[in-house]
Protein backbone atom coordinates (compact mmCIF):
# COMPACT_ATOMS: atom_id res chain seq x y z
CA UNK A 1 134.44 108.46 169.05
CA UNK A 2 132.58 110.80 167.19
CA UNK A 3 135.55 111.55 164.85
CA UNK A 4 134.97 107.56 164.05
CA UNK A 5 131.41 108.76 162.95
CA UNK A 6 132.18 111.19 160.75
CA UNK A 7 134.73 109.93 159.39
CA UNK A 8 132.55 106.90 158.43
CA UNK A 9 130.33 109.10 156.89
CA UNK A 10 131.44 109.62 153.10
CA UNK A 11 131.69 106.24 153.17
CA UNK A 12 127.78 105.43 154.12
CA UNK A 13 127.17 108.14 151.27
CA UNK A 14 129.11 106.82 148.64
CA UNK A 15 127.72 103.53 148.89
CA UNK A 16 124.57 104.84 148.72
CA UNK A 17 125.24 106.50 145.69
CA UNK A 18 126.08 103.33 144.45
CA UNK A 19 123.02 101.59 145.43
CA UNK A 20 121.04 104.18 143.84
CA UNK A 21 123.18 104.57 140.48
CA UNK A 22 123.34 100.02 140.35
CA UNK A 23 118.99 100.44 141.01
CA UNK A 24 118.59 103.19 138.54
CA UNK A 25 120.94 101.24 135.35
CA UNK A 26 118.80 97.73 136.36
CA UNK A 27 115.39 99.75 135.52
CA UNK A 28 117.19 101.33 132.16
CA UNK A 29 118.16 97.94 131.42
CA UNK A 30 114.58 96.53 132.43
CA UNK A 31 112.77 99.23 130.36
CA UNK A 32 115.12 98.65 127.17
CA UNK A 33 114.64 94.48 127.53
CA UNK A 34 111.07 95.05 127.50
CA UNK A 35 111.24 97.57 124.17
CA UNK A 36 113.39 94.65 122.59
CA UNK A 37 111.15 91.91 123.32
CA UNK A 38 108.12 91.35 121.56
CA UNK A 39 104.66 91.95 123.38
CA UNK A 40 101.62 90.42 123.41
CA UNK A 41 98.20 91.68 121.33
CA UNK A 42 95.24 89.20 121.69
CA UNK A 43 92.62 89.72 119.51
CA UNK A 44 89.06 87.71 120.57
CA UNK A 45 85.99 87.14 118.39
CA UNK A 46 82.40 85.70 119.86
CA UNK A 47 79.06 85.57 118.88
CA UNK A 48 77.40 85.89 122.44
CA UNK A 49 74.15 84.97 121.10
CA UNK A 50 71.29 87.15 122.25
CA UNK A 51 72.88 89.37 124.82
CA UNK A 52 69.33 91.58 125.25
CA UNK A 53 68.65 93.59 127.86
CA UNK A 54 65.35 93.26 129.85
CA UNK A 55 63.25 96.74 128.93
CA UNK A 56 61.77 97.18 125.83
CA UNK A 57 62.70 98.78 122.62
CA UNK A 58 59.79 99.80 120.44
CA UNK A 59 62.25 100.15 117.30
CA UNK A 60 63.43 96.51 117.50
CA UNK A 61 61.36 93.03 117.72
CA UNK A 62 62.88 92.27 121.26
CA UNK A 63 59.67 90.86 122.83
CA UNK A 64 61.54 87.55 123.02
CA UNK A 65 63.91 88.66 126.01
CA UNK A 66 61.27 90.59 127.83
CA UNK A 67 59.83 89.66 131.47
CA UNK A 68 56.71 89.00 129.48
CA UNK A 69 58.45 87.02 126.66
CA UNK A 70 58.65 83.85 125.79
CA UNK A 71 61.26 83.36 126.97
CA UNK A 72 60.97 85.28 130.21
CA UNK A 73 63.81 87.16 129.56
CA UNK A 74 64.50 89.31 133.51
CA UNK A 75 67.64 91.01 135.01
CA UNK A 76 68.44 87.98 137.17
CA UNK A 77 68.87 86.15 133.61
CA UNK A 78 70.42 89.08 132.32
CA UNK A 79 73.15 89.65 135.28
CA UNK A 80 73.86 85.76 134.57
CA UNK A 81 74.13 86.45 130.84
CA UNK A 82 76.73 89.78 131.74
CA UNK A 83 78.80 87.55 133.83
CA UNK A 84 79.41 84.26 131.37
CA UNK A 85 80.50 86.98 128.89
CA UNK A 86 82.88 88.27 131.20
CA UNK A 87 84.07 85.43 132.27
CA UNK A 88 85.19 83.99 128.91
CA UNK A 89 87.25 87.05 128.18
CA UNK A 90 88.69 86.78 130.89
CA UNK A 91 89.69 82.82 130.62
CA UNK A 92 90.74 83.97 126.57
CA UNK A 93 92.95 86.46 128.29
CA UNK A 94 94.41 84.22 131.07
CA UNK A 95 97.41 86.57 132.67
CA UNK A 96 97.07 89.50 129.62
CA UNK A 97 93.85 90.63 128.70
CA UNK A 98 92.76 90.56 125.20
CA UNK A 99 93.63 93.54 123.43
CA UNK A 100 90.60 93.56 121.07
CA UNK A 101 86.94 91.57 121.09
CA UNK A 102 84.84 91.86 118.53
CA UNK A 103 81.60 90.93 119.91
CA UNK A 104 78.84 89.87 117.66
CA UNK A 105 74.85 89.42 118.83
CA UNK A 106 74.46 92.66 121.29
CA UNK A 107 71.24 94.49 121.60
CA UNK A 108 72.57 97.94 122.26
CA UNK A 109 74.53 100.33 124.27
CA UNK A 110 73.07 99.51 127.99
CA UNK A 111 74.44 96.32 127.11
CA UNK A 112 77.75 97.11 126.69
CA UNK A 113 78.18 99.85 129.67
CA UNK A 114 76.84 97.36 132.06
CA UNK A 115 79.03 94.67 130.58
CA UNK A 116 82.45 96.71 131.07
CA UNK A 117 81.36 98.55 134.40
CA UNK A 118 79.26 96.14 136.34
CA UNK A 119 80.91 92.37 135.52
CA UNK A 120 84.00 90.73 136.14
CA UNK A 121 85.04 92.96 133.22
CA UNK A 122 85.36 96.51 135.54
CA UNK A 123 88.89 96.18 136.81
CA UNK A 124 90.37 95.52 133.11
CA UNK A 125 89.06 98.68 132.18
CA UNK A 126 87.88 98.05 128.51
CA UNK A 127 86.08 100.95 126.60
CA UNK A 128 84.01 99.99 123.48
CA UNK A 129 82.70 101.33 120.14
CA UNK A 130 79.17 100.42 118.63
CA UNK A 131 76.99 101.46 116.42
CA UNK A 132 73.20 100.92 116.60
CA UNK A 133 71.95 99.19 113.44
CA UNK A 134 68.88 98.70 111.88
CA UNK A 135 68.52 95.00 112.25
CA UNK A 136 64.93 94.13 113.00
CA UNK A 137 65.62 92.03 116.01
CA UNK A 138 68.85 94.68 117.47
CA UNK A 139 71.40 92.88 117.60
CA UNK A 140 74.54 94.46 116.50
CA UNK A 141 78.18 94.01 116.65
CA UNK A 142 80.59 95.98 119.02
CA UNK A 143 84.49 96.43 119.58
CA UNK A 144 86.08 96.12 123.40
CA UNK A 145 89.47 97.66 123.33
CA UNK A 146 92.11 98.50 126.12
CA UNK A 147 93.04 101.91 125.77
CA UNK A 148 96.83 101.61 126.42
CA UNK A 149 96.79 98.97 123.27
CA UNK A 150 94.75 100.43 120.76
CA UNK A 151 93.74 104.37 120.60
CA UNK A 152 91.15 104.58 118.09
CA UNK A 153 91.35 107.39 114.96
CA UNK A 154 88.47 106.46 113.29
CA UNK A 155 85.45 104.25 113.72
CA UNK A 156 82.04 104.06 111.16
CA UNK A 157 78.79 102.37 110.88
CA UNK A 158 78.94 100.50 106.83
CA UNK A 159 75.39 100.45 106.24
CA UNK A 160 74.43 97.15 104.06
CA UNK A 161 71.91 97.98 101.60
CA UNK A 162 70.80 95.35 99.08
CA UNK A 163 70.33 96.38 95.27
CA UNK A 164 67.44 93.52 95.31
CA UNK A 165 65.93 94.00 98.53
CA UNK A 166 66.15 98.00 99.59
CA UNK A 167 64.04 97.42 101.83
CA UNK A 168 65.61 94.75 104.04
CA UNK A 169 67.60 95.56 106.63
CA UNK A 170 70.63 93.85 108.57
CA UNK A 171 73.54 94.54 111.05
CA UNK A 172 76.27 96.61 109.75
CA UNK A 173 79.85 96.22 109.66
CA UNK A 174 81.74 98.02 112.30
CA UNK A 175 85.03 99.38 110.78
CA UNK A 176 87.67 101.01 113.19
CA UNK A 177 90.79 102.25 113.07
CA UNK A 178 93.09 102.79 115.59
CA UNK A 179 97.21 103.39 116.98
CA UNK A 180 98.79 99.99 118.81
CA UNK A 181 101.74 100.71 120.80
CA UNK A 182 104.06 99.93 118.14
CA UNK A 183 103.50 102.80 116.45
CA UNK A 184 101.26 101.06 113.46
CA UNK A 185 97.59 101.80 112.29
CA UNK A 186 95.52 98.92 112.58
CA UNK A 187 92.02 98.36 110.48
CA UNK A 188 89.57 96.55 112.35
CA UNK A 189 86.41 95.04 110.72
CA UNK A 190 83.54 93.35 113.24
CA UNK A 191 81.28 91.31 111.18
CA UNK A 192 78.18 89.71 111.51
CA UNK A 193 76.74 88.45 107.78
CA UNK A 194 73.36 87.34 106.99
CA UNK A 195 71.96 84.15 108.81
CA UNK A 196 71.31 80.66 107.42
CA UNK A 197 67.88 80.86 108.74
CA UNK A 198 65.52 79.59 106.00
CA UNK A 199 68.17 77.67 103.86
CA UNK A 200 71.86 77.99 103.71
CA UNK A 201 71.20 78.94 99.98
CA UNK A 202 68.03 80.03 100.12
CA UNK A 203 70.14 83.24 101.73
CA UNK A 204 73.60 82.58 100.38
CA UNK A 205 73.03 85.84 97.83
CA UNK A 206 72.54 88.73 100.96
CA UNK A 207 75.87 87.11 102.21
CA UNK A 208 77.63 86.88 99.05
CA UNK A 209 76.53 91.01 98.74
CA UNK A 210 77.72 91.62 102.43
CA UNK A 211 80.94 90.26 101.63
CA UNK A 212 81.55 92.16 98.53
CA UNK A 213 80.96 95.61 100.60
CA UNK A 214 83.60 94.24 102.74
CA UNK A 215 86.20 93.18 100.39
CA UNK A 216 85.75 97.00 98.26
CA UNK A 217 86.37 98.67 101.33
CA UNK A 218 89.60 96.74 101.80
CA UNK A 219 90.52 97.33 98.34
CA UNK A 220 90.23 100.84 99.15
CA UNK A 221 92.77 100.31 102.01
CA UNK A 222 95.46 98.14 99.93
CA UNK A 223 94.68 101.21 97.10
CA UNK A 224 96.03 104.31 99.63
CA UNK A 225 98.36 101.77 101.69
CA UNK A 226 101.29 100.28 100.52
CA UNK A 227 101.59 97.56 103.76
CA UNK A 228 97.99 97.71 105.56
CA UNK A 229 97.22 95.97 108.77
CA UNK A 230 93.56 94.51 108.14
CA UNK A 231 91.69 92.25 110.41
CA UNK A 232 88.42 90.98 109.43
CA UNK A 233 86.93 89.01 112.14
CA UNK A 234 83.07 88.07 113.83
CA UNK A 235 80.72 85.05 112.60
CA UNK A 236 80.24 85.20 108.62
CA UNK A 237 77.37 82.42 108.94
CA UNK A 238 79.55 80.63 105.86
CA UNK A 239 82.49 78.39 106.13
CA UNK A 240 85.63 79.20 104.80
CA UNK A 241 85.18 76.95 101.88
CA UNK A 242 81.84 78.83 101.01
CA UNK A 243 82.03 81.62 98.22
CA UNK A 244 81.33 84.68 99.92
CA UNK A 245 84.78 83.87 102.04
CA UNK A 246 87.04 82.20 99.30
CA UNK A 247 85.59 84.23 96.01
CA UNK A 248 84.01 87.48 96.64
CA UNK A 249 86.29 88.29 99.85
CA UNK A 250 89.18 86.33 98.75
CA UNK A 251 90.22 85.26 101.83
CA UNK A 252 92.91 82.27 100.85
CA UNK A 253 94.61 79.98 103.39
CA UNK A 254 97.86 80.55 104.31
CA UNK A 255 101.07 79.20 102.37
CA UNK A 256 104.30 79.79 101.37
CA UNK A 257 103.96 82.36 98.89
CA UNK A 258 102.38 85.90 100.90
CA UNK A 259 101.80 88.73 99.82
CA UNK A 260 101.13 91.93 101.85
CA UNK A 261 97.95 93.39 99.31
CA UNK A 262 95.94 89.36 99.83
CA UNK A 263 93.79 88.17 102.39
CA UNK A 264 94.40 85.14 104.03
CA UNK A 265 92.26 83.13 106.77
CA UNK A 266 93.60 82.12 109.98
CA UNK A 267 90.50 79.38 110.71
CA UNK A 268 90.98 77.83 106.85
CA UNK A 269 93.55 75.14 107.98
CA UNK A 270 91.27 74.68 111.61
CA UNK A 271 88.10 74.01 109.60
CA UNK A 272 89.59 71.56 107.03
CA UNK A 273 90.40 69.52 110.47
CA UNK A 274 87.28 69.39 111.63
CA UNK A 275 87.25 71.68 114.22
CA UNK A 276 84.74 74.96 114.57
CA UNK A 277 83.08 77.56 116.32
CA UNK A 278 79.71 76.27 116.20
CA UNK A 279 78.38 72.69 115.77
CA UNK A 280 75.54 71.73 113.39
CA UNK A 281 73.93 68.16 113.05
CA UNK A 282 76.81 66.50 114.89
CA UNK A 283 79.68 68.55 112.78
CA UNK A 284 81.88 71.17 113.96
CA UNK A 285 82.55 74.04 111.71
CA UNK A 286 84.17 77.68 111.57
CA UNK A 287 81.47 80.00 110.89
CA UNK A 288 83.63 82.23 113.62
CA UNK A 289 86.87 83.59 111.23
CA UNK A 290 89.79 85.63 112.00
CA UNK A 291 91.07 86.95 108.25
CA UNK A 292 94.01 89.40 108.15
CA UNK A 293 96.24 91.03 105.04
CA UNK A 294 99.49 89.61 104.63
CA UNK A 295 101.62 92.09 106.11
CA UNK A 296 100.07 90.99 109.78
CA UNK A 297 101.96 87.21 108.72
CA UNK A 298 105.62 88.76 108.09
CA UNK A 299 107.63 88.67 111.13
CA UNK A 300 109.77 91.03 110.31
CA UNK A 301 106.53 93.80 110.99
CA UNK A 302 106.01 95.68 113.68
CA UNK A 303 103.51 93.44 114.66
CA UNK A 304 102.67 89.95 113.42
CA UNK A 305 101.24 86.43 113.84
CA UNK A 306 101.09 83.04 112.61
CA UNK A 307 98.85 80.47 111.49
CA UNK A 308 99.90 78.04 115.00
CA UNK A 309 98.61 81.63 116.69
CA UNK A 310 94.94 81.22 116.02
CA UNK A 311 92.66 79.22 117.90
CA UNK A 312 89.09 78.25 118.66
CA UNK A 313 88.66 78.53 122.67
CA UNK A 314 87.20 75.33 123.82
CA UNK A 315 87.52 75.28 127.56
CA UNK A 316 85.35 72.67 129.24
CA UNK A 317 82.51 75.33 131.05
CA UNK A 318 81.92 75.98 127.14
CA UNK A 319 80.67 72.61 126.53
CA UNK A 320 78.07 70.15 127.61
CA UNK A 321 77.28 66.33 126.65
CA UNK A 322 75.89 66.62 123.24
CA UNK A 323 73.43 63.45 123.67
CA UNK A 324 72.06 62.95 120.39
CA UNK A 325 75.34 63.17 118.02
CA UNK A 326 77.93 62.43 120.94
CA UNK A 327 81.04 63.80 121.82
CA UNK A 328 80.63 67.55 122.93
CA UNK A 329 78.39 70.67 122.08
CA UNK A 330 78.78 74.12 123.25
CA UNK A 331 76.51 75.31 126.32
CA UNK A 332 74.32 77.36 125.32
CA UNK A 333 72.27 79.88 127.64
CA UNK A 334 68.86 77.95 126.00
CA UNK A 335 68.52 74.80 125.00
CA UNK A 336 64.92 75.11 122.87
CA UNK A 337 63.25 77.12 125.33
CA UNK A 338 64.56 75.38 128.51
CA UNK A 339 66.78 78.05 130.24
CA UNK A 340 70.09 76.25 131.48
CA UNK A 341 72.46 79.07 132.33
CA UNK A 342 74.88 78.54 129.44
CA UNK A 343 77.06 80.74 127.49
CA UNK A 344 76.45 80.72 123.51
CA UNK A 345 76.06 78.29 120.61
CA UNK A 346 78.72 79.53 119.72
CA UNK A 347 82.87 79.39 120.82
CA UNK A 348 84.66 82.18 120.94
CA UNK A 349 88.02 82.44 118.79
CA UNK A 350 91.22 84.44 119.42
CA UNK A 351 94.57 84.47 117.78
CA UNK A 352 97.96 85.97 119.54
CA UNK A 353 99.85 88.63 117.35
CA UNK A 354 102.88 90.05 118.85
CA UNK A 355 104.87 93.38 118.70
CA UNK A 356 107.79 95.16 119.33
């Protein structure tokens, strides 16, 4: 009997060998599929509108979303406010969280810790870059990023000064750059231009000057870079139709002919079909954009995308009735002064680029 064992026994060790060597070529294999196969990179864009903390700034005219505001701005408000955010990144992202989000309409740093340590944000893990501007009512513009999808190299403040006004201020422009896991440099630009507020072209001029800082630093890029990955993204307060997009930035739509040294915008074609971030006296309209170089629309890059990629997020949490021009309107955390809850009056957008 016990010569039986042991002479069963090279045979229990051989096929365990086998086992082993069969379990160790299926994870080569699984590891090389995935390097082969092209990988998901979400990029988001929203315009939170008024994501203010409750304490008091003395630099900034925040007296609006105080306890003793107007508005009676508190933390219970402000914990509801942290966890709508959340929770529409996290619907954008679905099964893969979104690799970038430009946020637009943040008051300052608090705001963004709490928002990426104390929401339904925490588990994903998302770090952030911001700046604080000098925009008389705070709000500035911010980049979330994952760390295992983009590894920053370089991130600035571009301070907007007007040659007419020197004494007005705004929000900057966030520029970053950063590694993706395909190797490539990508240049990020988080935008917020000049409001409406007081006439669309009462204040067309500040945006038409915003826009031109913008499009000379990307001519510096397309100067020093023969194929440069450029996304422009946030809520330019203009339509894509509008001349600080289509003249001074150049931002074209998309058609046959691309070149890798243009601009093109991924919300052109969305906005000529009626449909937008943001509605306005019963009409929908894209003052949200997502505008990228050509190289980031050939598919034989590293990474790419296409125009079917880009979209305006329109789940139905974002909306409510929209009694007065019908159809739908997005929920917005006020409605005048009446607090409802809501998210923005704006949607968020997001387009899907890929890489291998």
């Amino acid at each position: 009997m016990p010569e039986l064992t042991n002479g069963n026994q090279p045979n229990k060790t051989l096929m365990k060998n086998i086992i082993t060597l069969q379990f160790v070529l299926f994870l080569t294999f699984q590891l090389h599929a995935q390097k082969n196969e092209k990988q998901n990179f979400k990029i988001m864009s929203y315009n939170v509108e008024n994501f203010y903390d409750c304490v008091h700034d003395s630099l900034i005219n925040d007296n609006e979303f105080l306890p003793s505001g107007m508005r009676a701005w508190n933390f219970t408000k402000y914990k509801k406010k942290q966890a709508n955010i959340a929770k529409v990144i996290t619907a954008v992202g679905g099964w893969d969280a979104p690799a970038l989000v430009g946020l637009c309409e943040v008051e300052n740093d608090k705001c963004l810790y709490d928002l990426t340590h104390y929401s339904g944000l925490k588990n994903l893990r998302y770090k952030y870059l911001h700046h604080e501007s000098p925009d008389p009512r705070g709000i500035d513009v911010a980049l979330l990023y994952q760390p295992n999808q983009f590894r920053p190299i370089h991130d600035e403040a571009i301070k907007i000064r007007y040659p007419q006004a020197p004494a007005s201020r705004t929000r900057d422009i966030l520029y970053a750059s950063g590694v993706i896991p395909s190797g490539d440099t990508l240049h990020i630009f988080v935008c917020h231009f000049p409001s409406r507020l007081g006439g669309e072209m009462e204040s067309e001029d500040k945006r038409i000057y915003v826009a031109s800082v913008v499009r000379s630093k990307v001519d510096s890029l397309f100067a020093v870079k023969s194929h440069p990955n450029i996304v422009i993204m946030g809520d330019f307060n203009d339509f894509p139709t509008n001349a600080s997009i289509s003249e001074i930035m150049k931002a074209r739509p998309i058609s046959d002919s691309i070149s890798s040294h243009c601009l093109y915008n991924l919300m052109y074609k969305l906005h000529a079909e009626g449909k937008g971030s943001n509605k306005y006296l019963g009409d929908w309209g894209a003052l949200d954009q997502m505008i990228i170089s050509g190289n980031l629309l050939n598919p034989r890059n590293s990474i790419f995308t296409s125009q079917s990629n880009s979209h305006f997020f329109d789940a139905d949490f974002l909306l409510e009735n929209d009694n007065t021009y019908l159809g739908k309107q997005p929920f917005r955390t006020y409605a005048g002064m009446k607090y409802q809850g809501g998210f923005s009056d704006h949607l968020p957008i997001y387009t899907d680029f890929w890489y291998y």
